[in-house]
C-alpha atoms as a PDB file:
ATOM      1  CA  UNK A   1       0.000   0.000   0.000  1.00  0.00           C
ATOM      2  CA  UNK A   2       1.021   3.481  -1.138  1.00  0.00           C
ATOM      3  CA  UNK A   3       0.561   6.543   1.281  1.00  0.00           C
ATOM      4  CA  UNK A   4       0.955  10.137   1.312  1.00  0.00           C
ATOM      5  CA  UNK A   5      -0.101  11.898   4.396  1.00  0.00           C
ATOM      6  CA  UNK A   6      -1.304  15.911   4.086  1.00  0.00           C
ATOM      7  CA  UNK A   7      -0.813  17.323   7.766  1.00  0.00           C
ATOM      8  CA  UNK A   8       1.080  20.535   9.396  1.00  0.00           C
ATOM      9  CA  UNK A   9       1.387  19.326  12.705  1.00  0.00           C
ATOM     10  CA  UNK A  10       4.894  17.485  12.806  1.00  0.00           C
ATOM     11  CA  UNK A  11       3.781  15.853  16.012  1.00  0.00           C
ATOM     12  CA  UNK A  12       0.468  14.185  14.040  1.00  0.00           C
ATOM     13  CA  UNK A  13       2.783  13.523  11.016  1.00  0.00           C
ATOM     14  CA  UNK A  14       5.184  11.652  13.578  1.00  0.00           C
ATOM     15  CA  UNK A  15       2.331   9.936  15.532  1.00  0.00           C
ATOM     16  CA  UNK A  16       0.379   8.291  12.339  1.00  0.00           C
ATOM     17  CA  UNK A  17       3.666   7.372  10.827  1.00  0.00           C
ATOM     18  CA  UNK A  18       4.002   5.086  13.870  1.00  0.00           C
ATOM     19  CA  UNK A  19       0.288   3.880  13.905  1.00  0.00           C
ATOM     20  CA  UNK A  20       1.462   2.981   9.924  1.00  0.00           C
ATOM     21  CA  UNK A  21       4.139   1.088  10.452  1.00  0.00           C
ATOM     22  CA  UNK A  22       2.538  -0.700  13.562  1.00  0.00           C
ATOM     23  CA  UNK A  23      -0.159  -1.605  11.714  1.00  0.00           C
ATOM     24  CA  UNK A  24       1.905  -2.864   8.182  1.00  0.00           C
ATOM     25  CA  UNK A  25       5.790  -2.546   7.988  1.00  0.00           C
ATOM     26  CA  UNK A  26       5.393  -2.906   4.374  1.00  0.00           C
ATOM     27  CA  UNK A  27       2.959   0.289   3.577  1.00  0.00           C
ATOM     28  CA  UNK A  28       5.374   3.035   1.751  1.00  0.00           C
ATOM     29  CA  UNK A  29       4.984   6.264   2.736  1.00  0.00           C
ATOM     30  CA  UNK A  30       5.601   8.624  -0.531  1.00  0.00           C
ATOM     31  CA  UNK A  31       5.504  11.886   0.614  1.00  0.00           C
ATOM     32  CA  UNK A  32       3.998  13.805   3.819  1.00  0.00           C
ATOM     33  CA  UNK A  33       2.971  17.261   2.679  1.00  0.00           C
ATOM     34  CA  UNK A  34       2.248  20.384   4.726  1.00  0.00           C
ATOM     35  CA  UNK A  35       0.075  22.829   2.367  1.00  0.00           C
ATOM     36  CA  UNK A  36      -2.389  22.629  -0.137  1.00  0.00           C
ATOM     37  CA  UNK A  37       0.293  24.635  -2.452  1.00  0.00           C
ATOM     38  CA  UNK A  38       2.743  21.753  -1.906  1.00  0.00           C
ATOM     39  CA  UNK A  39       0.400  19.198  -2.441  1.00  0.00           C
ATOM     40  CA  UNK A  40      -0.894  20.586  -5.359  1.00  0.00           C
ATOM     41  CA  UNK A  41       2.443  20.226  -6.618  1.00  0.00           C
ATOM     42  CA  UNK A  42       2.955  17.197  -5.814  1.00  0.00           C
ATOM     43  CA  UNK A  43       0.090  15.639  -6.778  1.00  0.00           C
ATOM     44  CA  UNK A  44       0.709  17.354 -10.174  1.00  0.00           C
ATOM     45  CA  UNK A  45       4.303  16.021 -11.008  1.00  0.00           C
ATOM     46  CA  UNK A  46       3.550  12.050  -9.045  1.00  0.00           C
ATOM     47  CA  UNK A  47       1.334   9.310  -9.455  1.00  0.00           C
ATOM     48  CA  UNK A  48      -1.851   8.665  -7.466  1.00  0.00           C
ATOM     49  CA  UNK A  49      -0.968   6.809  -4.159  1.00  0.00           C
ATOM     50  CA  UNK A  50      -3.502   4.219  -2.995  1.00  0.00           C
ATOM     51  CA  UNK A  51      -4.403   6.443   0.256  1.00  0.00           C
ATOM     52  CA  UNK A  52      -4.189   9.820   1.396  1.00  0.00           C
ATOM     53  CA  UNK A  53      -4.406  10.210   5.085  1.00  0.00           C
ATOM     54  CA  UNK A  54      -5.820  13.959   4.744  1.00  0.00           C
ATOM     55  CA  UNK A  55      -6.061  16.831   7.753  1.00  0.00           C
ATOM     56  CA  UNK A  56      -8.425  20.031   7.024  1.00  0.00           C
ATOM     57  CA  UNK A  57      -6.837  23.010   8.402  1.00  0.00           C
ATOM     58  CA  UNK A  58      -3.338  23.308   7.163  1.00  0.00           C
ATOM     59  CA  UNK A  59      -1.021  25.836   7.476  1.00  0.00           C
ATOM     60  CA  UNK A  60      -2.232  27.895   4.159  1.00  0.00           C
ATOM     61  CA  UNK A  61      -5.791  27.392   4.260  1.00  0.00           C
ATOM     62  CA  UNK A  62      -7.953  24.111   4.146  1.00  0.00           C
ATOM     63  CA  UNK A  63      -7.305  20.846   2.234  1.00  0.00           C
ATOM     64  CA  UNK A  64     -10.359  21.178   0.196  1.00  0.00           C
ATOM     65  CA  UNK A  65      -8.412  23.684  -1.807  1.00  0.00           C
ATOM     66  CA  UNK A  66      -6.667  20.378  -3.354  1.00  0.00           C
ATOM     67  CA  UNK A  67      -9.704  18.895  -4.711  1.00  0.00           C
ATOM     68  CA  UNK A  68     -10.210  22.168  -6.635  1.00  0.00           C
ATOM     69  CA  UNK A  69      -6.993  21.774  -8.041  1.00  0.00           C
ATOM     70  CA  UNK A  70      -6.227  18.909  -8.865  1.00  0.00           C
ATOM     71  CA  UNK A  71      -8.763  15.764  -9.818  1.00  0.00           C
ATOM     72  CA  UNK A  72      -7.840  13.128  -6.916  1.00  0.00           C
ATOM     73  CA  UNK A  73      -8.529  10.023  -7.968  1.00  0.00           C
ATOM     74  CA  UNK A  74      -7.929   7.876  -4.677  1.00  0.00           C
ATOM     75  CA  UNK A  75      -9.282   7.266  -1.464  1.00  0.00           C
ATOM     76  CA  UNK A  76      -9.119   9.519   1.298  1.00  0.00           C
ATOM     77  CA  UNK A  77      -9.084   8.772   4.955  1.00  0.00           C
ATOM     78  CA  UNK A  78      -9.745  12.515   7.497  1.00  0.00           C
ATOM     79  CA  UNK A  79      -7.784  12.845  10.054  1.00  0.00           C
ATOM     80  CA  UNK A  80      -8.723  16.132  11.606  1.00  0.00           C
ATOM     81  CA  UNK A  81     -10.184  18.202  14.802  1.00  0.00           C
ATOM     82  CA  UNK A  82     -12.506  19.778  13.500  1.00  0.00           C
ATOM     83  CA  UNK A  83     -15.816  17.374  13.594  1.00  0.00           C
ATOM     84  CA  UNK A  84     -18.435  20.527  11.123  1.00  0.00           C
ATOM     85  CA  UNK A  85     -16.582  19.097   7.578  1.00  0.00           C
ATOM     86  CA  UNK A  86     -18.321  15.051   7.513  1.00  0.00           C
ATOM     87  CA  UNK A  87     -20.712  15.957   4.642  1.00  0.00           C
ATOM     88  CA  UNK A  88     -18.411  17.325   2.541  1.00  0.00           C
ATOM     89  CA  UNK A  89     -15.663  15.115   2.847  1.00  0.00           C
ATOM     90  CA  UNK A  90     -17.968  12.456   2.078  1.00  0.00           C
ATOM     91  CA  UNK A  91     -18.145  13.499  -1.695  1.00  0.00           C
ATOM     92  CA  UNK A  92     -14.715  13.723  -1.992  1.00  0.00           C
ATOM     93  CA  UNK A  93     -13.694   9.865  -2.431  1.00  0.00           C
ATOM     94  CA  UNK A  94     -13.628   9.175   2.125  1.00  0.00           C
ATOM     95  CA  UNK A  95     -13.108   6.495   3.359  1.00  0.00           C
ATOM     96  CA  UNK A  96     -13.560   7.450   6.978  1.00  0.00           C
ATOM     97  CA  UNK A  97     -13.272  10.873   9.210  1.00  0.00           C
ATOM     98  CA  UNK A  98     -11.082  10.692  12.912  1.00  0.00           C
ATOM     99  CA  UNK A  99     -10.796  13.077  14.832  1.00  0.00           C
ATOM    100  CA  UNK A 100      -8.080  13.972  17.086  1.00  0.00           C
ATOM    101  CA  UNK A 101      -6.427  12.826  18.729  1.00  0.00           C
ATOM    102  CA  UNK A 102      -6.933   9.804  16.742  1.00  0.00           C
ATOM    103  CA  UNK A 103      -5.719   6.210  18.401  1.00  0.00           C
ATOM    104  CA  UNK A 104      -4.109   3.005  16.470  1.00  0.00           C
ATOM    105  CA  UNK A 105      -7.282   1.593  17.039  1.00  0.00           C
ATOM    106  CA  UNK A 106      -9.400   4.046  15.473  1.00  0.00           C
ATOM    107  CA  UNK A 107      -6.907   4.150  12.284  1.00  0.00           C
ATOM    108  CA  UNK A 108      -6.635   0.434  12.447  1.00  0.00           C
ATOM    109  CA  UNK A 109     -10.072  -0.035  11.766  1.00  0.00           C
ATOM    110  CA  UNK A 110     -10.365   2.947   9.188  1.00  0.00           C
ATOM    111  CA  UNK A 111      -7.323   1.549   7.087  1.00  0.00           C
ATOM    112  CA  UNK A 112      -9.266  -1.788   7.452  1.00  0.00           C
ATOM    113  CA  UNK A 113     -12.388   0.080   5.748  1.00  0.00           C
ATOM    114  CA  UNK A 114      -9.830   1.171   3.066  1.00  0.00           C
ATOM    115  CA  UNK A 115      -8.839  -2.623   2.004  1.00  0.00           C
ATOM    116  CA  UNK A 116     -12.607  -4.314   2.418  1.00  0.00           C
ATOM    117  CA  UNK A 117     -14.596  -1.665   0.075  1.00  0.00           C
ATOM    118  CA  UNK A 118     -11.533  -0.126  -2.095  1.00  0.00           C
ATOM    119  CA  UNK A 119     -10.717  -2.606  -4.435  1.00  0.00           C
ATOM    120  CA  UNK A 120     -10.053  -2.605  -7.992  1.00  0.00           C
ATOM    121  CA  UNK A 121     -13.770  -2.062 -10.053  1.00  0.00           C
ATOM    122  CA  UNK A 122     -15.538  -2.265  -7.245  1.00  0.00           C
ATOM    123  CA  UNK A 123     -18.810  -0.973  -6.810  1.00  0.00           C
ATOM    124  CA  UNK A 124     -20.304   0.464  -3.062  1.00  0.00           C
ATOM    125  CA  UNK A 125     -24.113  -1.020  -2.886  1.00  0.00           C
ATOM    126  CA  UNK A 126     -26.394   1.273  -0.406  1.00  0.00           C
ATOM    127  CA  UNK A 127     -25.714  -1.311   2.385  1.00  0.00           C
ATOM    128  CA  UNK A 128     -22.098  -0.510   1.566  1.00  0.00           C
ATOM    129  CA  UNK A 129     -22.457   3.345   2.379  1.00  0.00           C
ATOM    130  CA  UNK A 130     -24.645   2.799   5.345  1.00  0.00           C
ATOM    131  CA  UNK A 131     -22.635   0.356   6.595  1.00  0.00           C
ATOM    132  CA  UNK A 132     -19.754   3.268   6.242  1.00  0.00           C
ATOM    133  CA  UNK A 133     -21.906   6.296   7.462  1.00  0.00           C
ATOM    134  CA  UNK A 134     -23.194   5.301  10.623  1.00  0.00           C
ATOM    135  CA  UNK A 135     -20.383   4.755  12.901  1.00  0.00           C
ATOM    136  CA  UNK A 136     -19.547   8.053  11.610  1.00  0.00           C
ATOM    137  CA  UNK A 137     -22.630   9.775  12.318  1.00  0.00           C
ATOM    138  CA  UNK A 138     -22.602   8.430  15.827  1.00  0.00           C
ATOM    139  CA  UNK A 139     -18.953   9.317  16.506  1.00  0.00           C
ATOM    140  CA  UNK A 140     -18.514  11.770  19.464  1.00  0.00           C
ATOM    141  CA  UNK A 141     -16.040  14.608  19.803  1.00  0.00           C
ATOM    142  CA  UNK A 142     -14.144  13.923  23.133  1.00  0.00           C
ATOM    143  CA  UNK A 143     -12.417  17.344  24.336  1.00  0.00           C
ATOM    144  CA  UNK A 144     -10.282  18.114  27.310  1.00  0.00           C
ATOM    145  CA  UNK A 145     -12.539  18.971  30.201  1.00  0.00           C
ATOM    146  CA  UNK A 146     -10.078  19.987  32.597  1.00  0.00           C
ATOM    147  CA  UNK A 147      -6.076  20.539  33.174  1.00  0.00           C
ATOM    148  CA  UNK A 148      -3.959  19.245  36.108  1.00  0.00           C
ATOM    149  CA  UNK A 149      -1.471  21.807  36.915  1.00  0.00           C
ATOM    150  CA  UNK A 150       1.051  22.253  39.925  1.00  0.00           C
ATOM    151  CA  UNK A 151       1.709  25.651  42.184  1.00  0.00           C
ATOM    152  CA  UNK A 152       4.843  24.801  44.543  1.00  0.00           C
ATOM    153  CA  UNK A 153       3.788  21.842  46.272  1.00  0.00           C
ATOM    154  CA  UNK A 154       0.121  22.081  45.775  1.00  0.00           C
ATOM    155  CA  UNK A 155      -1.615  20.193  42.728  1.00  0.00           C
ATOM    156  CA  UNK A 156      -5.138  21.437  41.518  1.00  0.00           C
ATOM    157  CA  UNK A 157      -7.330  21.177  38.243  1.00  0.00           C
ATOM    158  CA  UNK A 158      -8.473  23.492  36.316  1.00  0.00           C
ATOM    159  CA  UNK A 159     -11.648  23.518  34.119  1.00  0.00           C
ATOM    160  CA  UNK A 160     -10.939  24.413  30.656  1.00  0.00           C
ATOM    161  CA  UNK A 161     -13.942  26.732  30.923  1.00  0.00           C
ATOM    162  CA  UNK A 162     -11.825  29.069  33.124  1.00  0.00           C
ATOM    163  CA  UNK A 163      -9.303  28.623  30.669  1.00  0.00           C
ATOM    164  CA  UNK A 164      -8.316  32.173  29.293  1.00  0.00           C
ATOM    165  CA  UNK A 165      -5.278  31.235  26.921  1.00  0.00           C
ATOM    166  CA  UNK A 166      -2.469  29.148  26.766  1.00  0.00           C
ATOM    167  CA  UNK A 167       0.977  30.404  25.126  1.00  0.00           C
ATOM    168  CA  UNK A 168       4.724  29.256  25.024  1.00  0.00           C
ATOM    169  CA  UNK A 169       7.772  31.114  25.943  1.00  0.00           C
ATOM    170  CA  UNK A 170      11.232  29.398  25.683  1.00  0.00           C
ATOM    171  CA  UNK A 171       9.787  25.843  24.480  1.00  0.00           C
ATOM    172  CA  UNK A 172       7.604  25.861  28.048  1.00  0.00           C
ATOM    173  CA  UNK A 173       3.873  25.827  27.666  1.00  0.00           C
ATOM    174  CA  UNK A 174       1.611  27.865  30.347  1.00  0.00           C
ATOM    175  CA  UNK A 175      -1.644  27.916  30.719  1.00  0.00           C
ATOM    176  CA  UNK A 176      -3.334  31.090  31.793  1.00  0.00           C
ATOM    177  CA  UNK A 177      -6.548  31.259  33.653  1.00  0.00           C
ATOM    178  CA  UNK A 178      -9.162  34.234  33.947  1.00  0.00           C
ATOM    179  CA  UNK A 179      -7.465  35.462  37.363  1.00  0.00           C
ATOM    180  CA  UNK A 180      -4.371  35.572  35.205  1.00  0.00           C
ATOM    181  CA  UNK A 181      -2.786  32.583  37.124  1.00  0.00           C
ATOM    182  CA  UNK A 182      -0.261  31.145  34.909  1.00  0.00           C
ATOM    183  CA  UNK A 183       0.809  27.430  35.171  1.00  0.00           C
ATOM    184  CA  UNK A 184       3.298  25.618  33.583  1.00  0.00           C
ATOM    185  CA  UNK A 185       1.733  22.321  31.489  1.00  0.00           C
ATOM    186  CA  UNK A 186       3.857  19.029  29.611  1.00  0.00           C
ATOM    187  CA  UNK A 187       1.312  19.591  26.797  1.00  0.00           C
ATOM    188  CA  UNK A 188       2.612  21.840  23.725  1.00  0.00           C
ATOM    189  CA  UNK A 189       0.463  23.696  21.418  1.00  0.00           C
ATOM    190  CA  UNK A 190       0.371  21.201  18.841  1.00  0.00           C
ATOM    191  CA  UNK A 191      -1.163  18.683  20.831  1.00  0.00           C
ATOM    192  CA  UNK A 192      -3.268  21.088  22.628  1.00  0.00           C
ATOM    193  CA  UNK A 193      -4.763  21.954  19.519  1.00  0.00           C
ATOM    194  CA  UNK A 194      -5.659  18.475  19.033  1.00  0.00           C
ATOM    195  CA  UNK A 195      -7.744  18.562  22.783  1.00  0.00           C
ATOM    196  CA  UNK A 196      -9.508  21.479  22.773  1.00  0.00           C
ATOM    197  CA  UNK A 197     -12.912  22.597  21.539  1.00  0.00           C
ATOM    198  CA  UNK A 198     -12.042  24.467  17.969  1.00  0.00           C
ATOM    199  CA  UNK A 199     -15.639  26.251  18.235  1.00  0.00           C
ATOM    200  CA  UNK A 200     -14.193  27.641  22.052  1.00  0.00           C
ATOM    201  CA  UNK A 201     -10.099  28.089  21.266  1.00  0.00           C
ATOM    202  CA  UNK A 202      -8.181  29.349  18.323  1.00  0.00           C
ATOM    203  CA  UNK A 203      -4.234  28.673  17.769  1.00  0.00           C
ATOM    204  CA  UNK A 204      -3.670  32.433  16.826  1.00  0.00           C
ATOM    205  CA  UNK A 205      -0.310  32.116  16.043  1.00  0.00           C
ATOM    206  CA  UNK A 206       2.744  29.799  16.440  1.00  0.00           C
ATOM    207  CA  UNK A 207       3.042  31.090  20.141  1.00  0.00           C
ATOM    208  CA  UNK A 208      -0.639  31.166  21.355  1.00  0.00           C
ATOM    209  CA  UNK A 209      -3.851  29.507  21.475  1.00  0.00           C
ATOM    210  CA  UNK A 210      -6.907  31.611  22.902  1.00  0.00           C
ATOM    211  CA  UNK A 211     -10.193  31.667  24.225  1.00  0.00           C
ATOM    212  CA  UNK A 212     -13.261  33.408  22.230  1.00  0.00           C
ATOM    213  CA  UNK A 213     -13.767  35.196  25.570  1.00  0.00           C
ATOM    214  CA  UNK A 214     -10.676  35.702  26.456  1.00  0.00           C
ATOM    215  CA  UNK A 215     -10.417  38.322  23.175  1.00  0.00           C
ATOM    216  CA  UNK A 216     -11.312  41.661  24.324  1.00  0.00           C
ATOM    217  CA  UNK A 217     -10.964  44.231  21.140  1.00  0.00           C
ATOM    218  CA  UNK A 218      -9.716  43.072  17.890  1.00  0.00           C
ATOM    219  CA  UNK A 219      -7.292  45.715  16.036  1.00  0.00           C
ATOM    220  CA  UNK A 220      -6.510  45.643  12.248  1.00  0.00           C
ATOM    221  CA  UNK A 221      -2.645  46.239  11.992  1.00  0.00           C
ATOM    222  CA  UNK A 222      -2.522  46.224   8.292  1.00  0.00           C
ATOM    223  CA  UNK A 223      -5.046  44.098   5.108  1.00  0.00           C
ATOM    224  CA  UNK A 224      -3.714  41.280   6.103  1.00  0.00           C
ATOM    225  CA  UNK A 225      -2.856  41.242  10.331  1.00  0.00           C
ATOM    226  CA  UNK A 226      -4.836  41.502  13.084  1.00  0.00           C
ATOM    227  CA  UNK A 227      -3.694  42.930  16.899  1.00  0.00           C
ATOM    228  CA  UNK A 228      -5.454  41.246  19.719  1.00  0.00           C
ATOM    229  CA  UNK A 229      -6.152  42.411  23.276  1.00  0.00           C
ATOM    230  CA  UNK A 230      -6.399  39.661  25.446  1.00  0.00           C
ATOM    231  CA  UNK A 231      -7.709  39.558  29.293  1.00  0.00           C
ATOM    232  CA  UNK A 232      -6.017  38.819  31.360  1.00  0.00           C
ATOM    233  CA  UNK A 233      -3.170  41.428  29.367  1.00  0.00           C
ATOM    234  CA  UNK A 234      -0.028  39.084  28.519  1.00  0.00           C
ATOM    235  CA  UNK A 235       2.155  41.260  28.605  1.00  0.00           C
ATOM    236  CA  UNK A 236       3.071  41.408  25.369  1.00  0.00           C
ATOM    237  CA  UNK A 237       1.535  42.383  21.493  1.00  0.00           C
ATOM    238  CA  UNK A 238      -0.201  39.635  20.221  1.00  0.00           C
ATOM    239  CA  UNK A 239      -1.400  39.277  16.378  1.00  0.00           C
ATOM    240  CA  UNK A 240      -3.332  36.686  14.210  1.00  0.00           C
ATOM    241  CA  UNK A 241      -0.267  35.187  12.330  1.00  0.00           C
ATOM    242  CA  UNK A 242      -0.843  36.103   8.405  1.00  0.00           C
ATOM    243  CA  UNK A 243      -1.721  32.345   7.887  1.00  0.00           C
ATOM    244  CA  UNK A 244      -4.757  32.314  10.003  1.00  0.00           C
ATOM    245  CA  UNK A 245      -5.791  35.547   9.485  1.00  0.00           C
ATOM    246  CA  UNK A 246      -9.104  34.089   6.982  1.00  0.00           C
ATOM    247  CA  UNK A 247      -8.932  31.232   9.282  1.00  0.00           C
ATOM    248  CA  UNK A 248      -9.248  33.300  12.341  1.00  0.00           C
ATOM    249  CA  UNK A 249     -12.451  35.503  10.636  1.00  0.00           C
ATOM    250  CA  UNK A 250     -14.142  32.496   9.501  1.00  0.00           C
ATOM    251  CA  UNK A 251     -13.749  31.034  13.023  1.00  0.00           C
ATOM    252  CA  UNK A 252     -15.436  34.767  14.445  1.00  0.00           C
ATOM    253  CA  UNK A 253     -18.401  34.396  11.933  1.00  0.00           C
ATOM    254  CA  UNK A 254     -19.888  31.049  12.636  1.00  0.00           C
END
């Protein structure tokens, strides 16, 4: 089986390359892409794998940018955290839709999926689709409810609803509450991205992720940057990183 896996996150990249080669030492990984620009390229100058292993939001927009650029013409499987996009991956050749954090089990049984109903010529009956959509329909999102954090020698939890932001500062993640407590966490952005409700927090930029509360006034700096005040104050300027910036307004307007 030939791969290629579309993903930003080098941690996710990292963690389904495992789950790959746990699950079948002999699949070949082609190529793991971070952008819809560099898989359009890609996908322009190689042949078709036999999966893609696709996440939504990448770093220049989202992956459905690919399918209006190039005609894929092999399965996909979703990996994302983002649960709003199961429709309309479903017309574009899925297989199945994880969330994260996704486990080996979960992408056991999708890459299972993949062999039973993709094989040459053949054709999906009804039964075949339902069979397909419901798990999916009934999946749950599972987010992080709370945070255990330390303060000297005392060890408390934190609800993510008093959650204000979370930022790192010399490769140490801290999580901020509304009081403007700060705590140190083992978690990094990345995978905190994964955890968190993406209707509640935003990853603003490569150094923050914040609240929708926790954004006070919204400045624009120039066409294409935003300035945010945050509360508690951080300390420090903090703007939407050009990347996210039609990320970041879409995520406002829902």
């Amino acid at each position: 089986m030939k791969v290629v896996i579309i993903e930003d996150e080098r941690l996710a990249v990292d963690r389904v390359k495992g789950f790959l080669e746990k699950y079948n030492a002999q699949i070949e990984l082609l190529a793991d892409l971070p952008s819809v620009k560099k898989a359009v390229e890609w996908f322009t100058s190689n042949p078709f794998p036999d999966l893609i292993l696709l996440d939504i939001h990448l770093e220049d927009g989202q992956s459905f940018g690919i399918f209006e650029q190039v005609a894929i013409e092999c399965p996909v499987i979703f990996i994302t955290a983002y649960d709003e996009y199961l429709i309309k991956a479903f017309k574009l050749n899925s297989v199945d839709y994880l969330l994260k954090p996704v486990n080996f089990q979960e992408l056991s049984q999708a890459l299972d999926k993949f062999k039973k109903y993709h094989t040459p010529k053949k054709s999906f009956s009804l039964a075949d689709i339902q069979q397909i959509l419901h798990p999916l329909v009934e999946q749950k999102t599972n987010y992080k409810e709370r945070f255990l954090v330390s303060s000297g020698s005392k060890i408390q939890t934190i609800p993510v609803e008093e959650v204000a932001y979370f930022f790192s500062q010399e490769k140490i993640t801290f999580l901020v509450n509304r009081l403007g407590q700060k705590f140190p966490l083992d978690l990094s952005l990345d995978k905190l991205q994964e955890v968190l409700d993406p209707s509640k927090f935003f990853r603003i930029n490569r150094k923050f992720i914040a609240s929708l509360e926790s954004i006070s006034q919204i400045h624009k700096y120039s066409p294409t940057r935003l300035k945010l005040a945050l509360v508690p104050d951080p300390k420090q300027e903090v703007f939407v990183s050009i990347e996210r910036y039609s990320q970041f307004k879409d995520w406002l307007d829902r």
